[in-house]
C-alpha atoms as a PDB file:
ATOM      1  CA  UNK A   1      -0.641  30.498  22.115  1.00  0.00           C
ATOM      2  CA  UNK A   2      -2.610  30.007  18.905  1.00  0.00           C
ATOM      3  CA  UNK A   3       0.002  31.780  16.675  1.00  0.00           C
ATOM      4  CA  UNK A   4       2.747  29.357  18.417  1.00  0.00           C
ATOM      5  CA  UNK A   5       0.689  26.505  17.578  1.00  0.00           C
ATOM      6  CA  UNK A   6       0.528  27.908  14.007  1.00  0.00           C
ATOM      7  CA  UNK A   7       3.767  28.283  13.621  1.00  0.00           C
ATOM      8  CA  UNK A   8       4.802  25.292  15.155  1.00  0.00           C
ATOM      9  CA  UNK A   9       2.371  23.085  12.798  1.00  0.00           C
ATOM     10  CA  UNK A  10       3.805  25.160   9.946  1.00  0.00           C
ATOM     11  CA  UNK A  11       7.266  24.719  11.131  1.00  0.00           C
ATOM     12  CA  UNK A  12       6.276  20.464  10.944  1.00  0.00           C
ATOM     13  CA  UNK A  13       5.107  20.580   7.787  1.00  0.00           C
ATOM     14  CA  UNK A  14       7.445  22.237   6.416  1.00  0.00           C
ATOM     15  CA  UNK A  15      10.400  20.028   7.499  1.00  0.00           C
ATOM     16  CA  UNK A  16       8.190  17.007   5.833  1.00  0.00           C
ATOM     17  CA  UNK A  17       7.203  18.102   2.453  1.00  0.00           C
ATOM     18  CA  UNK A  18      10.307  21.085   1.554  1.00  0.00           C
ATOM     19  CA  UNK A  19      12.434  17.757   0.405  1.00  0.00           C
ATOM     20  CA  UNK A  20       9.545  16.441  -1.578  1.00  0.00           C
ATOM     21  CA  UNK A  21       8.712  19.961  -2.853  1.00  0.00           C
ATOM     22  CA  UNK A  22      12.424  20.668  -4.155  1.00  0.00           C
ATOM     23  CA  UNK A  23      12.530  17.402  -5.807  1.00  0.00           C
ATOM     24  CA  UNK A  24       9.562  18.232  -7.209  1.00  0.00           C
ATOM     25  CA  UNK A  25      10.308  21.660  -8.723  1.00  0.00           C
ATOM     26  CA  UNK A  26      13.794  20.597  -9.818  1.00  0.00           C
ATOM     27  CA  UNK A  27      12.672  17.353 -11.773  1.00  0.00           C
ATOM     28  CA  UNK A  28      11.384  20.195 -14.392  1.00  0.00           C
ATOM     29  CA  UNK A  29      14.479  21.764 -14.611  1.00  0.00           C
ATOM     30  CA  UNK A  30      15.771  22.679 -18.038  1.00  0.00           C
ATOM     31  CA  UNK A  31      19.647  22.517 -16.798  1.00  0.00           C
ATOM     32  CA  UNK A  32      21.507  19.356 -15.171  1.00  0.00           C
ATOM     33  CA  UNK A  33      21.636  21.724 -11.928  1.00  0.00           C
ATOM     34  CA  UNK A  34      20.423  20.035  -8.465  1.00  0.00           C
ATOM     35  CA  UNK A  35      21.211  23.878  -7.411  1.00  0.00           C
ATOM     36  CA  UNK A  36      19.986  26.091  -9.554  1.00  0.00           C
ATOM     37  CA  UNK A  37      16.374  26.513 -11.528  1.00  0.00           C
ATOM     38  CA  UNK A  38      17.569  27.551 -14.528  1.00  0.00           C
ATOM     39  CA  UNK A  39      13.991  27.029 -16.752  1.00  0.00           C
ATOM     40  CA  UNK A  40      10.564  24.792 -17.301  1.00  0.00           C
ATOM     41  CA  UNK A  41      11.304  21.379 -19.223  1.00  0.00           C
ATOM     42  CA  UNK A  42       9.868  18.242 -19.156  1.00  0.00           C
ATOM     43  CA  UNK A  43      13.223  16.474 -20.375  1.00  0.00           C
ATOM     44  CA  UNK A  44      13.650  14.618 -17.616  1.00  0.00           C
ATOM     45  CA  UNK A  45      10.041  13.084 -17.706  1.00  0.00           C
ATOM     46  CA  UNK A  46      11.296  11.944 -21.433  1.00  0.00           C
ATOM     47  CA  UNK A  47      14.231  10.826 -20.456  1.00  0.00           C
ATOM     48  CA  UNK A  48      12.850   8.479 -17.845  1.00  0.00           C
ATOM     49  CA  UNK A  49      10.227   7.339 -19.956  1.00  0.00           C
ATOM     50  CA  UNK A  50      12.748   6.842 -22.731  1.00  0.00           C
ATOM     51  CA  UNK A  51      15.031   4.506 -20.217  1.00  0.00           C
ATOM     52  CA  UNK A  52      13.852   0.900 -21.023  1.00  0.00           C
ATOM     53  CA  UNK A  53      15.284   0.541 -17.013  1.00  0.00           C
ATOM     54  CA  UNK A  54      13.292   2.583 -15.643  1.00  0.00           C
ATOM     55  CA  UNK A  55      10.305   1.364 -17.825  1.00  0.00           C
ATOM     56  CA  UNK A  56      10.775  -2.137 -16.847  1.00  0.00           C
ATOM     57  CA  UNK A  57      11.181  -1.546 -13.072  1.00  0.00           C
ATOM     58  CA  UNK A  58       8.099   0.573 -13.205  1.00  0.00           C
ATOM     59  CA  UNK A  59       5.904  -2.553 -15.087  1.00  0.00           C
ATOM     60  CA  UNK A  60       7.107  -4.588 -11.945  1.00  0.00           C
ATOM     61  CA  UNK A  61       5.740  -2.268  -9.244  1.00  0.00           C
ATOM     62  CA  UNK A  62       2.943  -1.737 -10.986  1.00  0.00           C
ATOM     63  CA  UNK A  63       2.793  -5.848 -11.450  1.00  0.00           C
ATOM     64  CA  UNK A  64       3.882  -6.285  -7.898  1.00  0.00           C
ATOM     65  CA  UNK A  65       1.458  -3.751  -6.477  1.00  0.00           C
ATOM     66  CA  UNK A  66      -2.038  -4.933  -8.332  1.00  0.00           C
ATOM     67  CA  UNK A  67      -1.226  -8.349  -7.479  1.00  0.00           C
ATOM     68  CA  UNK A  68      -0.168  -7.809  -3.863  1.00  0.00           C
ATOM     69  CA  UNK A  69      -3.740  -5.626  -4.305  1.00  0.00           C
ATOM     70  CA  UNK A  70      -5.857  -8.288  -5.019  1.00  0.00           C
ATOM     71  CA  UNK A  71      -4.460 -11.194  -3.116  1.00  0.00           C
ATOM     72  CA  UNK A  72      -4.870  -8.755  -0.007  1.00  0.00           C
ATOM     73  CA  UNK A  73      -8.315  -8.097  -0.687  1.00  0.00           C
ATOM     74  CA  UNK A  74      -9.180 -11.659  -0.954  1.00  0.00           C
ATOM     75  CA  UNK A  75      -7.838 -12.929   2.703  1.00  0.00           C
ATOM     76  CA  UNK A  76      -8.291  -9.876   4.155  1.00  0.00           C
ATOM     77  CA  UNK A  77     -11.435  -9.967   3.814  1.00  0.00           C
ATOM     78  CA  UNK A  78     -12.163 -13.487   4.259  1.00  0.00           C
ATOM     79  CA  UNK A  79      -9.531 -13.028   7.741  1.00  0.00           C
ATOM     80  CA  UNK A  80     -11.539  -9.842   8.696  1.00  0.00           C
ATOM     81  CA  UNK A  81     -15.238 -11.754   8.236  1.00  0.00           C
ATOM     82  CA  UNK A  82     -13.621 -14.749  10.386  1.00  0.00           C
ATOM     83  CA  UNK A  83     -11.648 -12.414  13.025  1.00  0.00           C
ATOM     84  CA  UNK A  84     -15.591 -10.794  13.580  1.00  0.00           C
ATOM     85  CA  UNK A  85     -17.328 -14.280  13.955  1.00  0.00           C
ATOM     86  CA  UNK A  86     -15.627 -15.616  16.335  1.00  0.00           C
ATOM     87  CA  UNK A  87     -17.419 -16.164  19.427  1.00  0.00           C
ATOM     88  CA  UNK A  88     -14.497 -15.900  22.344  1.00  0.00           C
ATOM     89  CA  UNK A  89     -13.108 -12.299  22.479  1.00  0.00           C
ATOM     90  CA  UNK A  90     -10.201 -13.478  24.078  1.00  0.00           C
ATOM     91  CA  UNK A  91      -9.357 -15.559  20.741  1.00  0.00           C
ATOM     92  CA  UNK A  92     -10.435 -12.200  19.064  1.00  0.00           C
ATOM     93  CA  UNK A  93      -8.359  -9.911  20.641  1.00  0.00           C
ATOM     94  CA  UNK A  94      -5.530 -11.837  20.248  1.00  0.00           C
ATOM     95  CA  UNK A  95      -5.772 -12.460  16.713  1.00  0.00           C
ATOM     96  CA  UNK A  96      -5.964  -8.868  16.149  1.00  0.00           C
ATOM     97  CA  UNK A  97      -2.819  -8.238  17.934  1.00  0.00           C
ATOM     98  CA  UNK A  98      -1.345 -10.770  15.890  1.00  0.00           C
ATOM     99  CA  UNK A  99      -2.460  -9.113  12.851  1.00  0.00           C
ATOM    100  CA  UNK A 100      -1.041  -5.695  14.048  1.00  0.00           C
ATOM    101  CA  UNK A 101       2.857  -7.266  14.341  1.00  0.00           C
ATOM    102  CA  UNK A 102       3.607  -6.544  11.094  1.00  0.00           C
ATOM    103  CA  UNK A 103       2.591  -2.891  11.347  1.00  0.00           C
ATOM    104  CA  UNK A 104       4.401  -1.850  14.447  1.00  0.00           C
ATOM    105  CA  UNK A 105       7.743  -4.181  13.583  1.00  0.00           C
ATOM    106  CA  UNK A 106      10.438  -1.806  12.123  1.00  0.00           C
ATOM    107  CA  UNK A 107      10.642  -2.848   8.441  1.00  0.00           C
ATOM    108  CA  UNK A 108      14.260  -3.883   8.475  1.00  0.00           C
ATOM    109  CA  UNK A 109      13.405  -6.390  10.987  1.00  0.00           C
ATOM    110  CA  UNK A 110      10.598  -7.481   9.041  1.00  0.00           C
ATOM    111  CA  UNK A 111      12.662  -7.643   6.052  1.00  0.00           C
ATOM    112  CA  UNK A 112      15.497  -9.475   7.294  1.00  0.00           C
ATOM    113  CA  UNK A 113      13.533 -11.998   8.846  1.00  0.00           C
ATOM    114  CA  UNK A 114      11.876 -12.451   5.770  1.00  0.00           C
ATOM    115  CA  UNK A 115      14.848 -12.827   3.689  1.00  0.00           C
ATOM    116  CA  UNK A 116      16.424 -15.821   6.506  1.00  0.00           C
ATOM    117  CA  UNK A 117      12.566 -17.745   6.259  1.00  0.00           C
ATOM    118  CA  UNK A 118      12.991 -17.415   2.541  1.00  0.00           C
ATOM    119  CA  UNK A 119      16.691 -18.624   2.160  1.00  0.00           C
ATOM    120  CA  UNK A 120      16.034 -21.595   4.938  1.00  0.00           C
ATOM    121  CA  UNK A 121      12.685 -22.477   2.999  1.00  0.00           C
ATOM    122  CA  UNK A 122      14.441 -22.123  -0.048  1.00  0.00           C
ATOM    123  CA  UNK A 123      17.498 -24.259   1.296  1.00  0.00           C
ATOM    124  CA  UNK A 124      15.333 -27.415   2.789  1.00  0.00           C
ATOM    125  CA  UNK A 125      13.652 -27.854  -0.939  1.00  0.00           C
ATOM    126  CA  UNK A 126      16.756 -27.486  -2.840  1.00  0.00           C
ATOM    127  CA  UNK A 127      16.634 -24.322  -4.594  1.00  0.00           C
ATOM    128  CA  UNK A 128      19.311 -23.003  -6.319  1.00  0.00           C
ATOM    129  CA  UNK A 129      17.485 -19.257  -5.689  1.00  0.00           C
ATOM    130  CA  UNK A 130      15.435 -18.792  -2.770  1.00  0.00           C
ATOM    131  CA  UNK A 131      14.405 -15.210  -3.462  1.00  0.00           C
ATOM    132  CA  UNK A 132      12.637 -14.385  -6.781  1.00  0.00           C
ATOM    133  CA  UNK A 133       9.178 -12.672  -7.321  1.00  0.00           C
ATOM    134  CA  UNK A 134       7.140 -14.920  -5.171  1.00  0.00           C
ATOM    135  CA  UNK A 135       9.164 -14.304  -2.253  1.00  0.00           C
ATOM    136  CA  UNK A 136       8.887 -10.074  -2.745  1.00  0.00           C
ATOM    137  CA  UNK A 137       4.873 -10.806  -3.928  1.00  0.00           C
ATOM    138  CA  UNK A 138       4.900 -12.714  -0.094  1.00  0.00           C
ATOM    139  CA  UNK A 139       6.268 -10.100   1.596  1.00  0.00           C
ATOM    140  CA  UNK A 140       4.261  -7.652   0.545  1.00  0.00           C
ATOM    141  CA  UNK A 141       0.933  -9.223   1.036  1.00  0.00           C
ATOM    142  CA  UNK A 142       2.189  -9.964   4.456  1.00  0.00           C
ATOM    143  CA  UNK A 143       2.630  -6.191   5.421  1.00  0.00           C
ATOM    144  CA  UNK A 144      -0.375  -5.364   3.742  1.00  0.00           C
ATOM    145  CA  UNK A 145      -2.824  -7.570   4.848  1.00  0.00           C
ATOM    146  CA  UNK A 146      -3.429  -5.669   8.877  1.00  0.00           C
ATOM    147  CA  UNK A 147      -4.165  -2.707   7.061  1.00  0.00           C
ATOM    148  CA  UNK A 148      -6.590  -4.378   4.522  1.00  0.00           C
ATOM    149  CA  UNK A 149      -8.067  -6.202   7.978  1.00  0.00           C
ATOM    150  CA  UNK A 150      -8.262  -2.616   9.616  1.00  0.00           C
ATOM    151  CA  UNK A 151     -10.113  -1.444   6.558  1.00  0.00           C
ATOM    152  CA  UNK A 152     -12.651  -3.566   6.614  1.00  0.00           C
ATOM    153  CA  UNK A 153     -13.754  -4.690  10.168  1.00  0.00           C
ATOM    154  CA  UNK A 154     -14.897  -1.232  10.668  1.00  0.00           C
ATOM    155  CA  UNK A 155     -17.555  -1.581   7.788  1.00  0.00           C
ATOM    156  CA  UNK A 156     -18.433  -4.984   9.492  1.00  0.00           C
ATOM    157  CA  UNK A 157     -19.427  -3.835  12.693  1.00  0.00           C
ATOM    158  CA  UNK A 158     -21.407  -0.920  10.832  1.00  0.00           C
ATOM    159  CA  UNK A 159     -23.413  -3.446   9.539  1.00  0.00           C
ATOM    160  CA  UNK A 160     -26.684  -4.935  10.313  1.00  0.00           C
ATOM    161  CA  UNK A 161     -26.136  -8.121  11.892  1.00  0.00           C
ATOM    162  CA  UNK A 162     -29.818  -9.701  10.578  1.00  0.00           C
ATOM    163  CA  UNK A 163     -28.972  -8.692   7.030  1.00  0.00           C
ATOM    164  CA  UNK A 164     -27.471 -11.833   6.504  1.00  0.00           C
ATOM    165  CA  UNK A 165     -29.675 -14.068   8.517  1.00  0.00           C
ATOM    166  CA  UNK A 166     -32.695 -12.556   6.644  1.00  0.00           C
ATOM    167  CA  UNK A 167     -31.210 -13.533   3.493  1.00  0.00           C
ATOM    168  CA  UNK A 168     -30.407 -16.935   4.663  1.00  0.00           C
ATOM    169  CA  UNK A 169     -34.467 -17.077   5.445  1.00  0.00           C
ATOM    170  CA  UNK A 170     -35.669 -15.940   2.290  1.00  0.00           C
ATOM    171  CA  UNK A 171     -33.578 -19.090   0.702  1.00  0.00           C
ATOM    172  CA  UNK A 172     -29.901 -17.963   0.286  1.00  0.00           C
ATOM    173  CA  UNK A 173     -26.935 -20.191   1.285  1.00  0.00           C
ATOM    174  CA  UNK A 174     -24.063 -18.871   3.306  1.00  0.00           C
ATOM    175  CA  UNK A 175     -22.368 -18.321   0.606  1.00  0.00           C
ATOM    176  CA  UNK A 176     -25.126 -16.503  -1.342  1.00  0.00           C
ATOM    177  CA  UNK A 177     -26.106 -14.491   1.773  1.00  0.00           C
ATOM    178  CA  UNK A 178     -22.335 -13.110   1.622  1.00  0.00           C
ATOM    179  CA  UNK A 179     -21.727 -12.548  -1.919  1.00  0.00           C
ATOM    180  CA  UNK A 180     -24.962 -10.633  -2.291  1.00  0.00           C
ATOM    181  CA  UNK A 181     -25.489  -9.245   1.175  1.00  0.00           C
ATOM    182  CA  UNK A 182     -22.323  -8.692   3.508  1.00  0.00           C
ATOM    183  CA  UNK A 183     -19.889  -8.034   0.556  1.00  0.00           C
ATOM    184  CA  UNK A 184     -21.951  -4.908  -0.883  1.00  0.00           C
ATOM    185  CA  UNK A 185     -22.136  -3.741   2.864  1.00  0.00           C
ATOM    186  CA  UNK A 186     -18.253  -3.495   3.487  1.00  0.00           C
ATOM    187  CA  UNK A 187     -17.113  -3.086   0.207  1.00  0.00           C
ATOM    188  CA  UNK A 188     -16.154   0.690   0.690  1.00  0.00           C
ATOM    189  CA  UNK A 189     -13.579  -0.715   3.283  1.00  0.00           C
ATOM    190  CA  UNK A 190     -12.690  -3.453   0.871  1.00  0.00           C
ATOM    191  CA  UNK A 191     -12.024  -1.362  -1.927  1.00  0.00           C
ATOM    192  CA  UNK A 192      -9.712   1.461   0.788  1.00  0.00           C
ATOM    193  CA  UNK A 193      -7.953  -1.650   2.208  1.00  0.00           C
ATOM    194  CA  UNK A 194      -6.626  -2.829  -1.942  1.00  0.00           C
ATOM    195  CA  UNK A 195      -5.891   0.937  -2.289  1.00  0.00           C
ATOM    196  CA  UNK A 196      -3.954   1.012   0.657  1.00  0.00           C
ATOM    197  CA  UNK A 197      -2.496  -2.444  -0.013  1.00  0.00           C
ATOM    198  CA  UNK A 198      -1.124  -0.986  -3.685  1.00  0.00           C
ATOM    199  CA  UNK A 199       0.200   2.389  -1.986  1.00  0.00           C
ATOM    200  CA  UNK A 200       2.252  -0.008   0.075  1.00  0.00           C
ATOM    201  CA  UNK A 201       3.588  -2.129  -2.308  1.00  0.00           C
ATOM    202  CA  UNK A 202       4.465   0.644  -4.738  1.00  0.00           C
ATOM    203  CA  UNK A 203       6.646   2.766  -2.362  1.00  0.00           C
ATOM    204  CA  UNK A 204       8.564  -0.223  -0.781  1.00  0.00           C
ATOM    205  CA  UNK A 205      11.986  -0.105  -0.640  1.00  0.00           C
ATOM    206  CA  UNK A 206      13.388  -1.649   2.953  1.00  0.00           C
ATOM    207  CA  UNK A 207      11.515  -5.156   3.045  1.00  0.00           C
ATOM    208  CA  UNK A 208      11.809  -5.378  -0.917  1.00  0.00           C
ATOM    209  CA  UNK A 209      15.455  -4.697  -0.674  1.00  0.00           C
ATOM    210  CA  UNK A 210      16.097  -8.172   1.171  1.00  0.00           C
ATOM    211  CA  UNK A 211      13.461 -10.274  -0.499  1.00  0.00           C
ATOM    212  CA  UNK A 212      14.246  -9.403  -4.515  1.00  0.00           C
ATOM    213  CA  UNK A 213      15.678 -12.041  -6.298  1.00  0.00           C
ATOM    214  CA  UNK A 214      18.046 -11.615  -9.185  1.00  0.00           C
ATOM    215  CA  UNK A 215      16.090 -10.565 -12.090  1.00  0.00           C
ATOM    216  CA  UNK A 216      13.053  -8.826 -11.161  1.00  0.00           C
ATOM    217  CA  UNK A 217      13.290  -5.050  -9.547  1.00  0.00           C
ATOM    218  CA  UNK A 218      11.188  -2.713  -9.060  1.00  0.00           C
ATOM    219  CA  UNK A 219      11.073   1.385  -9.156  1.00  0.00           C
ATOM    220  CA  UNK A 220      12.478   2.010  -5.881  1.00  0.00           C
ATOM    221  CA  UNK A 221      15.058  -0.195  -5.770  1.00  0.00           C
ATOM    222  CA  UNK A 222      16.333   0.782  -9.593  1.00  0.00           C
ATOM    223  CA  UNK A 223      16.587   4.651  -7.593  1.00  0.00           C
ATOM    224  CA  UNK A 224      18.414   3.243  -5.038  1.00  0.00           C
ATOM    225  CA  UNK A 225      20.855   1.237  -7.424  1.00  0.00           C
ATOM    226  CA  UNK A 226      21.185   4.435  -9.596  1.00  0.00           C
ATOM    227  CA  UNK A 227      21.804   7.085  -6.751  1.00  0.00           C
ATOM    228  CA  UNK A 228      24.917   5.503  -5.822  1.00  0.00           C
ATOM    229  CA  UNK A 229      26.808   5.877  -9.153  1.00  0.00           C
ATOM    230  CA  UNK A 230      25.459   9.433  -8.980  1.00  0.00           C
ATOM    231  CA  UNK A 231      22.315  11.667  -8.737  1.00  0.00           C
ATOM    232  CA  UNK A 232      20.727  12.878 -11.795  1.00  0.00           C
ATOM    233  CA  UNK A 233      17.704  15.130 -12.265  1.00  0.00           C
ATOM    234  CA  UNK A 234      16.005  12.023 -14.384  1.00  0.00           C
ATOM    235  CA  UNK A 235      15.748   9.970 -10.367  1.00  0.00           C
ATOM    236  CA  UNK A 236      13.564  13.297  -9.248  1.00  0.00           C
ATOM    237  CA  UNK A 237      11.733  12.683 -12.377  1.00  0.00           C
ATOM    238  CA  UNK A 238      10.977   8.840 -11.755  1.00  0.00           C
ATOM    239  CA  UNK A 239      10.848   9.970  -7.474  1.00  0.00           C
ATOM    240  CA  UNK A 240       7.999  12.623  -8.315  1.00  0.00           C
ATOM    241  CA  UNK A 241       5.796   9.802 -10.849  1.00  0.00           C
ATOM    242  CA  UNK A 242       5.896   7.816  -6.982  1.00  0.00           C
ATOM    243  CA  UNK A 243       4.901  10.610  -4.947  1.00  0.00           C
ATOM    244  CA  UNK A 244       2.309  11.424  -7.661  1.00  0.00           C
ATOM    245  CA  UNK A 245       0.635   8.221  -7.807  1.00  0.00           C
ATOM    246  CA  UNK A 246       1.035   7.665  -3.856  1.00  0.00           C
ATOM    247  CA  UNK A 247      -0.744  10.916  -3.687  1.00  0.00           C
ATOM    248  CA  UNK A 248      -3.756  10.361  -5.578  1.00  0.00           C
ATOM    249  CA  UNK A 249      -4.003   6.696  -4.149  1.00  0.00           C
ATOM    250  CA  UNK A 250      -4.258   8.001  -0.435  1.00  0.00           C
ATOM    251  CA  UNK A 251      -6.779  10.693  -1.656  1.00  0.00           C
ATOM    252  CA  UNK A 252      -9.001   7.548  -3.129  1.00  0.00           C
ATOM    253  CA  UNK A 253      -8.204   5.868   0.273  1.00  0.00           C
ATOM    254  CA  UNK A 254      -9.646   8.820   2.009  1.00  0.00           C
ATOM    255  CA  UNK A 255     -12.678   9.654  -0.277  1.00  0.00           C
ATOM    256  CA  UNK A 256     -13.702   5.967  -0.867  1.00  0.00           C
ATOM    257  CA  UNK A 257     -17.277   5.426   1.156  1.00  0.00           C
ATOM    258  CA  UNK A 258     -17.078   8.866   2.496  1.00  0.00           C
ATOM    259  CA  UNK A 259     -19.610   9.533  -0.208  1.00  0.00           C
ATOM    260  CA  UNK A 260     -21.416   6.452   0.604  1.00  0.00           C
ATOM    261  CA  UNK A 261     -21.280   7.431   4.232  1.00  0.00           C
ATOM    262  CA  UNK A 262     -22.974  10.828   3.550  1.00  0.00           C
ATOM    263  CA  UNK A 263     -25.816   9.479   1.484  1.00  0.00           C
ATOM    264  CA  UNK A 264     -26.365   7.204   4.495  1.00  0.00           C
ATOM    265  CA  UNK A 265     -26.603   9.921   6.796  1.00  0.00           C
ATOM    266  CA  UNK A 266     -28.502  12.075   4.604  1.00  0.00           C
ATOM    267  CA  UNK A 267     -31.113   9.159   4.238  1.00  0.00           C
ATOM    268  CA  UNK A 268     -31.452   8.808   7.854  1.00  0.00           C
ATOM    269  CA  UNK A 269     -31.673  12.727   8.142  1.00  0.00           C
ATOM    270  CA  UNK A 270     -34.828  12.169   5.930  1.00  0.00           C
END
């Protein structure tokens, strides 16, 4: 049974990450095969970087993703800190459920929904665009914020609940008593909710899809655009700088107050 289960978790992984792999391995092809490996070359790379399209969709997810990064960070941790004050855990519970909509609704839905509030909106102010930057910057934040939330509660209830009341005895206001007490505390799950919150906005492509205006693109859209008058090796090129930077986000997510975690237990193991 154990060399089933082997090859059955083998078997799973493989059918994930042998498309990603190829893509991978042929974005350093020398030829303009999708077939055949016919040599090493890092053409591609300078083609793509060469492509003033690609360039400029790439400075918009980046732009998108830092700034649907920090505005995430902000009120989700101001809705986490709320969300774990409140007194009735019926109110509590349901706000959390709330919160978790966005991550179990299928991202077309989201997106489509998005794009009707956005046009409507738009429509009852008297724009002649509804959907620009500020609608995909919206978006994103709003499918980013439960996992920022999810981040950070955890690190709340780790904390020691007459931290901040002690502070607030030896003179600090509220607001002092959070800044320079709670915040240090839970910012390990602050800092993995923004990661997480950029890894998100950089790979979108559904809900983006419906909310871009005219103007302003972004990476995974460009692909998308470009794919259908034909695939070149150049897309696996600008597809593996993605999975690249995806990858070493969700290993920050993942180390990010582990470390801090161990020195705590290693203190108390003193």
């Amino acid at each position: 049974m154990k060399i089933l289960s082997k090859i059955y978790i083998c078997l799973i992984f493989l059918l994930l990450y042998a498309p990603v792999i190829v893509m991978i391995i042929f974005s350093f092809n020398s030829s303009n095969s999708l077939s055949e490996f016919t040599g090493f070359s890092l053409r591609f790379y300078h083609e793509a970087f060469n492509n003033s399209k690609v360039i400029d969709a790439f400075k918009n997810t980046l732009i998108l993703a830092v700034v649907t990064a920090a505005f995430s960070g902000v009120l989700g941790t101001a809705a986490a800190v709320g969300i774990s004050r409140m007194k009735s855990k019926y109110l509590r519970k349901s706000l959390l459920s709330v919160t978790n909509i966005p991550m179990m609704n299928p991202d077309i839905v989201t997106g489509v929904s998005m794009m009707l509030l956005f046009v409507f909106a738009g429509t009852l102010i008297g724009l002649s665009s509804s959907l620009n930057f500020w609608t995909m910057l919206i978006a994103h934040i709003t499918f980013s914020l439960p996992y920022v939330i999810l981040s950070i509660l955890p690190k709340i209830k780790q904390m020691d609940k007459h931290l901040p009341e002690a502070a607030m005895d030896l003179g600090c206001t509220p607001l002092m008593s959070f800044l320079k007490v709670e915040l240090p505390c839970i910012l390990p799950g602050v800092v993995s909710g923004m990661l997480m919150a950029f890894t998100l906005s950089l790979d979108d492509f559904v809900i983006s899809y419906f909310v871009k205006g005219t103007g302003f693109e972004t990476l995974p859209i460009y692909i998308y655009s470009a794919v259908k008058k034909g695939v070149r090796p150049t897309l696996y090129a600008a597809n593996t700088i993605i999975v690249v930077a995806v990858l070493v986000l969700l290993i920050l997510i993942n180390f990010v107050g582990r470390d801090k975690s161990d020195k705590k237990l290693k203190t108390k193991g003193r």
